[in-house]
N, C-alpha and C. Protein backbone atom coordinates (compact mmCIF):
# COMPACT_ATOMS: atom_id res chain seq x y z
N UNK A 1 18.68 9.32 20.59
CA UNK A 1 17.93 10.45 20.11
C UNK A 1 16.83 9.94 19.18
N UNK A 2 15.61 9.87 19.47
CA UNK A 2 14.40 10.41 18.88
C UNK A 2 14.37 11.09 17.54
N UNK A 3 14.36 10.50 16.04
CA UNK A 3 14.11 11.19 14.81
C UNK A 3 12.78 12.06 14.88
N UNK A 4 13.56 13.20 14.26
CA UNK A 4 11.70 13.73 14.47
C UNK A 4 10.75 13.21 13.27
N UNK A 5 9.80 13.33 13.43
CA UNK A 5 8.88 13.06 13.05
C UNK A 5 8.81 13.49 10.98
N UNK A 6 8.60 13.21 9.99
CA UNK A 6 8.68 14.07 8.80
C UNK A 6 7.15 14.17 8.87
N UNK A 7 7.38 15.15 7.89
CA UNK A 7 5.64 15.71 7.55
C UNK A 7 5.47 15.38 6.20
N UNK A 8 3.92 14.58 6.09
CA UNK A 8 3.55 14.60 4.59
C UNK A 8 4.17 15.34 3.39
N UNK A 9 4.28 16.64 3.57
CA UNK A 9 5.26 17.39 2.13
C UNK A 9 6.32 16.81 2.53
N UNK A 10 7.57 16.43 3.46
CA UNK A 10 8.61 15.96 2.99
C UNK A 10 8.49 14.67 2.40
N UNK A 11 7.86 13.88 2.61
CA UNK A 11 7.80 12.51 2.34
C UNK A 11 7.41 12.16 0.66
N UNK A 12 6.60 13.08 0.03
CA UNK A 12 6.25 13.58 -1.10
C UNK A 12 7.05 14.58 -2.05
N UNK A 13 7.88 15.24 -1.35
CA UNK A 13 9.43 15.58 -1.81
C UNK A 13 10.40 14.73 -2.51
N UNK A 14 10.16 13.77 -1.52
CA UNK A 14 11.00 12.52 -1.48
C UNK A 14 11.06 11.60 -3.00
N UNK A 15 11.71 11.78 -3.66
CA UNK A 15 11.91 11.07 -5.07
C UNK A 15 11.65 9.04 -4.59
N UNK A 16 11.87 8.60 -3.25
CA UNK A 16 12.13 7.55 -3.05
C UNK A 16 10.88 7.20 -2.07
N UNK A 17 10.29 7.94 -1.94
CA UNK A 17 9.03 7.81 -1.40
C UNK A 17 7.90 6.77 -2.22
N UNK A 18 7.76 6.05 -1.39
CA UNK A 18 6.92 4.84 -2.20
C UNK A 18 5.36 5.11 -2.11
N UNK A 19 5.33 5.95 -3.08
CA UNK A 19 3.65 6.89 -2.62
C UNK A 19 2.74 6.01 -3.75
N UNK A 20 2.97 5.40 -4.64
CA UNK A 20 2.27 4.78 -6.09
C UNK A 20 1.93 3.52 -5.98
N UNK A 21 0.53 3.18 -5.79
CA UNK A 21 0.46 1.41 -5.91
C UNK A 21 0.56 1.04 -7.12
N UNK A 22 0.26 -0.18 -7.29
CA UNK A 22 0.77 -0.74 -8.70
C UNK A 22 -0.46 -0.21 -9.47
N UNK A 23 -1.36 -0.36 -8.97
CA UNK A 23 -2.47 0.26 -10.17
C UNK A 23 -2.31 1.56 -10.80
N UNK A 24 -2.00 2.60 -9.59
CA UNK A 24 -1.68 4.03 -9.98
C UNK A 24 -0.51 3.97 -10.82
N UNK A 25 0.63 3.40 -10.72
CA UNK A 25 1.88 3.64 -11.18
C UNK A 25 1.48 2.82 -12.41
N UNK A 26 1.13 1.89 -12.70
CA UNK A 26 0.60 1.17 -14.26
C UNK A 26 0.18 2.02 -15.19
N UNK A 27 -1.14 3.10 -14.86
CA UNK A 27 -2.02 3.69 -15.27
C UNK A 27 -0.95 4.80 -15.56
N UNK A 28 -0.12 5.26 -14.83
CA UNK A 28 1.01 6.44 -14.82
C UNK A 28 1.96 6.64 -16.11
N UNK A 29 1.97 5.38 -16.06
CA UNK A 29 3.19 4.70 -17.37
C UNK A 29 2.33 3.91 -18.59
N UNK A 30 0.96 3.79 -18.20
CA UNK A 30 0.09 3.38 -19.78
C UNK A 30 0.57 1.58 -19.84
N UNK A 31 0.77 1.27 -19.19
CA UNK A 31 1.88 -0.21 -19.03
C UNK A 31 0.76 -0.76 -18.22
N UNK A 32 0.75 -2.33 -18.05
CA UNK A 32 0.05 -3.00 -17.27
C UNK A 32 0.71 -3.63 -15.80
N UNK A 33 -0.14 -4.18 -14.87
CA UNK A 33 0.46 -4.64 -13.49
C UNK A 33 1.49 -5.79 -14.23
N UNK A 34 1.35 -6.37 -14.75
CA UNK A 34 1.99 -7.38 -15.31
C UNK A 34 3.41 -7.05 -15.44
N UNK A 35 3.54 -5.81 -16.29
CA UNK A 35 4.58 -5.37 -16.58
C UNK A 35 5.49 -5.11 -15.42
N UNK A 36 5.02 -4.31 -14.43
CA UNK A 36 5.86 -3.72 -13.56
C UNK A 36 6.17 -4.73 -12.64
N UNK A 37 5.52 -6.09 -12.35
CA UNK A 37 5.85 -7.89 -11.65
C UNK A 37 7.05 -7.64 -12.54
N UNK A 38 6.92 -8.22 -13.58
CA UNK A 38 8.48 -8.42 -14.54
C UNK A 38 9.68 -7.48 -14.09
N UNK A 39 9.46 -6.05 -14.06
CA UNK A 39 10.54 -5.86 -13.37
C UNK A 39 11.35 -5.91 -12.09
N UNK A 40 10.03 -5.87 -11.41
CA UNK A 40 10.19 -6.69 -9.77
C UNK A 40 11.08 -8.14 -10.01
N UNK A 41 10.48 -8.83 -11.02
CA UNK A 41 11.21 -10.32 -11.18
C UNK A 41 12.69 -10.31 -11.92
N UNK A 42 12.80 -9.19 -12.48
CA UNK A 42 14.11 -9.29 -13.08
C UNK A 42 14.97 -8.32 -11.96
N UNK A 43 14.41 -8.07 -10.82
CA UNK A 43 15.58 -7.48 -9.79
C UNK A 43 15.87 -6.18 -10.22
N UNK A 44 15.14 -5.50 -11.32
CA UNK A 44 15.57 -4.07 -11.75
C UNK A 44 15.07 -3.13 -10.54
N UNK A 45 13.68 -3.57 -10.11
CA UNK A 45 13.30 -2.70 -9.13
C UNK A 45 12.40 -3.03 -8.11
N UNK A 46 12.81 -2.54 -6.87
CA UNK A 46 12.80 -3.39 -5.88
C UNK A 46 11.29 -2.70 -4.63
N UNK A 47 10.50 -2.82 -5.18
CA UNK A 47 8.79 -2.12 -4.48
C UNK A 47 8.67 -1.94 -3.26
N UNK A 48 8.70 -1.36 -2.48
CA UNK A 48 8.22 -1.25 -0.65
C UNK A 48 7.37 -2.35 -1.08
N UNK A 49 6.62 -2.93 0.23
CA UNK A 49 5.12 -3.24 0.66
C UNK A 49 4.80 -2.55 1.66
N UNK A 50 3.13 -2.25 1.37
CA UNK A 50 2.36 -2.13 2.34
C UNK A 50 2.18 -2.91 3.82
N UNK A 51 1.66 -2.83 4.26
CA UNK A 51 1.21 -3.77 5.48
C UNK A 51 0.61 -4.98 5.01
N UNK A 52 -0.01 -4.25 4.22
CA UNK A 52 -1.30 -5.43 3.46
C UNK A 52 -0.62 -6.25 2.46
N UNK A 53 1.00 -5.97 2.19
CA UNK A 53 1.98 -6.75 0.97
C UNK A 53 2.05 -6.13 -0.76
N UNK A 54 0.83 -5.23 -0.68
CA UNK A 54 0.92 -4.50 -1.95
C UNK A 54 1.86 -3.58 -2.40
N UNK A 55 2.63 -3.85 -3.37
CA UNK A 55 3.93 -3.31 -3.63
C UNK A 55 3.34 -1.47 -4.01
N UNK A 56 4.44 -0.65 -3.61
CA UNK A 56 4.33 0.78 -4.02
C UNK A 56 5.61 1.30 -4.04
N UNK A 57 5.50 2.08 -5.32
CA UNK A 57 6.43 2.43 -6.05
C UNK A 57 6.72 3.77 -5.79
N UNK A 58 7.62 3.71 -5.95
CA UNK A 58 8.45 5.93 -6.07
C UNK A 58 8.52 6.24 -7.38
N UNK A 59 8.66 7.48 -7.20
CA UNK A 59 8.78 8.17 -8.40
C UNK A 59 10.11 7.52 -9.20
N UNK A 60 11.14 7.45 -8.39
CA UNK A 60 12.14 7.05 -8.73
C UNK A 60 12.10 5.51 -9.81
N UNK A 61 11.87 4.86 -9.41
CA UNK A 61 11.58 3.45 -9.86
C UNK A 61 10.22 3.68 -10.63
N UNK A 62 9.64 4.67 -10.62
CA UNK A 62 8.86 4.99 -12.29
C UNK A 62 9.23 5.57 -13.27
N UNK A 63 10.48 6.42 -12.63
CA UNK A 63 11.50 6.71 -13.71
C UNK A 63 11.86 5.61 -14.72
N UNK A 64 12.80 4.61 -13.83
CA UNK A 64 13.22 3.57 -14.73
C UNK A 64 12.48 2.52 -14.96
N UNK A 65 11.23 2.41 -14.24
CA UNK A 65 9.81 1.73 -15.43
C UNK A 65 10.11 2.14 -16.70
N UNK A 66 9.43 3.45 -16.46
CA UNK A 66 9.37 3.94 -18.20
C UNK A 66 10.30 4.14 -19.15
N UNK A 67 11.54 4.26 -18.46
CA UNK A 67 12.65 4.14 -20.00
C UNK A 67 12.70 2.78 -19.97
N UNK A 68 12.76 1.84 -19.23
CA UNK A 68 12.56 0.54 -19.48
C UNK A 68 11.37 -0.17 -20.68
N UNK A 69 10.01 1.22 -20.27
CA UNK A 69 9.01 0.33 -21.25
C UNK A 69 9.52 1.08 -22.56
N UNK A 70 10.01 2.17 -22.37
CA UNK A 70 10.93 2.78 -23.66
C UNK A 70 10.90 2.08 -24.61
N UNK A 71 12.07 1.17 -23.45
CA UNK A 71 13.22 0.60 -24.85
C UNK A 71 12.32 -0.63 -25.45
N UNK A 72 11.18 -1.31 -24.87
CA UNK A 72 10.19 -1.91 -25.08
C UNK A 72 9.96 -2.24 -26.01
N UNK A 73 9.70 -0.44 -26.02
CA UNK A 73 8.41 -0.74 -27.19
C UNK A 73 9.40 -0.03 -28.36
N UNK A 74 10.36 0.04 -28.20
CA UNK A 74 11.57 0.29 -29.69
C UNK A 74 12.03 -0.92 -30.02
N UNK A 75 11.76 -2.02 -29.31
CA UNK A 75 11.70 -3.63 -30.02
C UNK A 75 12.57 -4.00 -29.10
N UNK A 76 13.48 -3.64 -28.02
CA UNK A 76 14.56 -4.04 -26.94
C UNK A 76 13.60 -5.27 -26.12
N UNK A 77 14.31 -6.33 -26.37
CA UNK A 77 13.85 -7.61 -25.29
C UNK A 77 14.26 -6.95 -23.78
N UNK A 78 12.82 -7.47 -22.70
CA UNK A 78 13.08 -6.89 -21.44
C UNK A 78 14.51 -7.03 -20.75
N UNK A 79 14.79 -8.15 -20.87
CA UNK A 79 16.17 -8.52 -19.99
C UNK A 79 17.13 -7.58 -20.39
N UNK A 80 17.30 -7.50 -21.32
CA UNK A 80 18.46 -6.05 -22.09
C UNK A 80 17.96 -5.29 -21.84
N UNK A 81 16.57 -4.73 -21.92
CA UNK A 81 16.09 -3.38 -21.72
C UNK A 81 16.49 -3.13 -20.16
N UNK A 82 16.48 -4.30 -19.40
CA UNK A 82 16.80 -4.16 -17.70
C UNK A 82 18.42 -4.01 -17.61
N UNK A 83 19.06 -4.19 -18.37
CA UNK A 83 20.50 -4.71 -18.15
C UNK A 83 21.10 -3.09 -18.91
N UNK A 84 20.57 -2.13 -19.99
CA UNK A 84 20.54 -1.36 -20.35
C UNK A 84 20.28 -0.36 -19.28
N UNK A 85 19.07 -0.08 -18.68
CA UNK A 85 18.93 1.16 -17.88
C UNK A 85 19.89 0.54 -16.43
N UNK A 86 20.73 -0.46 -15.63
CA UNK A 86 20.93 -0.45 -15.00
C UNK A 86 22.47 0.03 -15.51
N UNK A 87 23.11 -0.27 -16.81
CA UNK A 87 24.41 0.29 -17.07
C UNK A 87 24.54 2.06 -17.74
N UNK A 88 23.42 2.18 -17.81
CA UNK A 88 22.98 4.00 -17.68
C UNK A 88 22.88 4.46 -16.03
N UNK A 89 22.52 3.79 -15.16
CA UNK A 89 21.93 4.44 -14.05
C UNK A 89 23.49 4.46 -13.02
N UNK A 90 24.35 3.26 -13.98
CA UNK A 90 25.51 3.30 -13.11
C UNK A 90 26.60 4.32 -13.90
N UNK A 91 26.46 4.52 -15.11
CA UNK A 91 27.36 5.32 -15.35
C UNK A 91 26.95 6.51 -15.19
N UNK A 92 25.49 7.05 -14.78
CA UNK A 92 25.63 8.28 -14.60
C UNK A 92 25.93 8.72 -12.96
N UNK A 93 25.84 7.95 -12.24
CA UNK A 93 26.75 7.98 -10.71
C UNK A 93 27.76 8.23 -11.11
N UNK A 94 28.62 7.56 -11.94
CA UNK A 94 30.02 7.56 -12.08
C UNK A 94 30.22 8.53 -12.52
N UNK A 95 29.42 9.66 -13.50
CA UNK A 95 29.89 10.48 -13.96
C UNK A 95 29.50 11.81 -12.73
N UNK A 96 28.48 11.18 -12.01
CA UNK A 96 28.68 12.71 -10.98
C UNK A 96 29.71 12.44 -10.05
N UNK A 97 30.05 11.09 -9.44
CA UNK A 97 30.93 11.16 -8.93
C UNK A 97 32.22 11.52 -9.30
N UNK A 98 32.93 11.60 -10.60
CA UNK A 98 33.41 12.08 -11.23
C UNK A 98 33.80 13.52 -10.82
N UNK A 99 32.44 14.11 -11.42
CA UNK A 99 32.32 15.83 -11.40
C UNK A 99 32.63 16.47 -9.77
N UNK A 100 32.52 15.51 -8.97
CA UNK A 100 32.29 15.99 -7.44
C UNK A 100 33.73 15.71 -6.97
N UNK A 101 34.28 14.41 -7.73
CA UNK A 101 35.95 14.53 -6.98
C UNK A 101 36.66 15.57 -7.86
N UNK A 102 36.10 16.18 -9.33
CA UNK A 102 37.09 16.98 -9.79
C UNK A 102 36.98 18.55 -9.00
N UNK A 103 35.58 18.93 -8.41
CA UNK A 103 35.18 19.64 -7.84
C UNK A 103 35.91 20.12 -6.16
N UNK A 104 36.22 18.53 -5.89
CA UNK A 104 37.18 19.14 -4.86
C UNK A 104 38.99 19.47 -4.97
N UNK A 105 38.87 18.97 -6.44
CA UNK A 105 40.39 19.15 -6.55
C UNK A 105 40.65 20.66 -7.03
């Protein structure tokens, strides 16, 4: 079977939609290209490419850019600041998953 096709508004719906190049998403977050390489390099977040290899970002992963440059600029060294939003991003799974098995009980 043949997926159908999505249409521009879903794809832009899409929290994971990699609609932001690095310039737009820099300018988004007041942060430089530089910055958002570093998190690419520390494995926090992981960019589509283009055809052309230019990384683009989702909303999602500009989410945790910016609490990342957060903790930044509250004096948090990057590697902790990365090691920080990834033990937030897992406990709050855990806590919906949580809410969803108490939900079926």
């Amino acid at each position: 079977m043949v997926p159908e096709p999505r249409n521009s508004g879903d794809m832009f719906d899409d929290e994971h939609y990699p609609a932001y190049t690095m310039g737009r998403a820099a300018a988004m977050l007041g942060t430089t290209a530089g910055f958002l390489r570093s998190l690419d390099e520390a494995k926090l977040i992981n960019p589509q490419r283009s055809d052309g290899g230019h990384r683009r970002y989702s909303r999602y992963q500009l989410r945790i850019a910016a609490r990342v440059r957060e903790l930044v600029d509250q004096g948090t060294a990057l590697d902790a600041a990365c090691r920080i939003v990834t033990l937030e991003d897992q406990l709050n799974e855990a806590q919906r998953l949580n809410t969803e098995l108490r939900d079926q009980i």
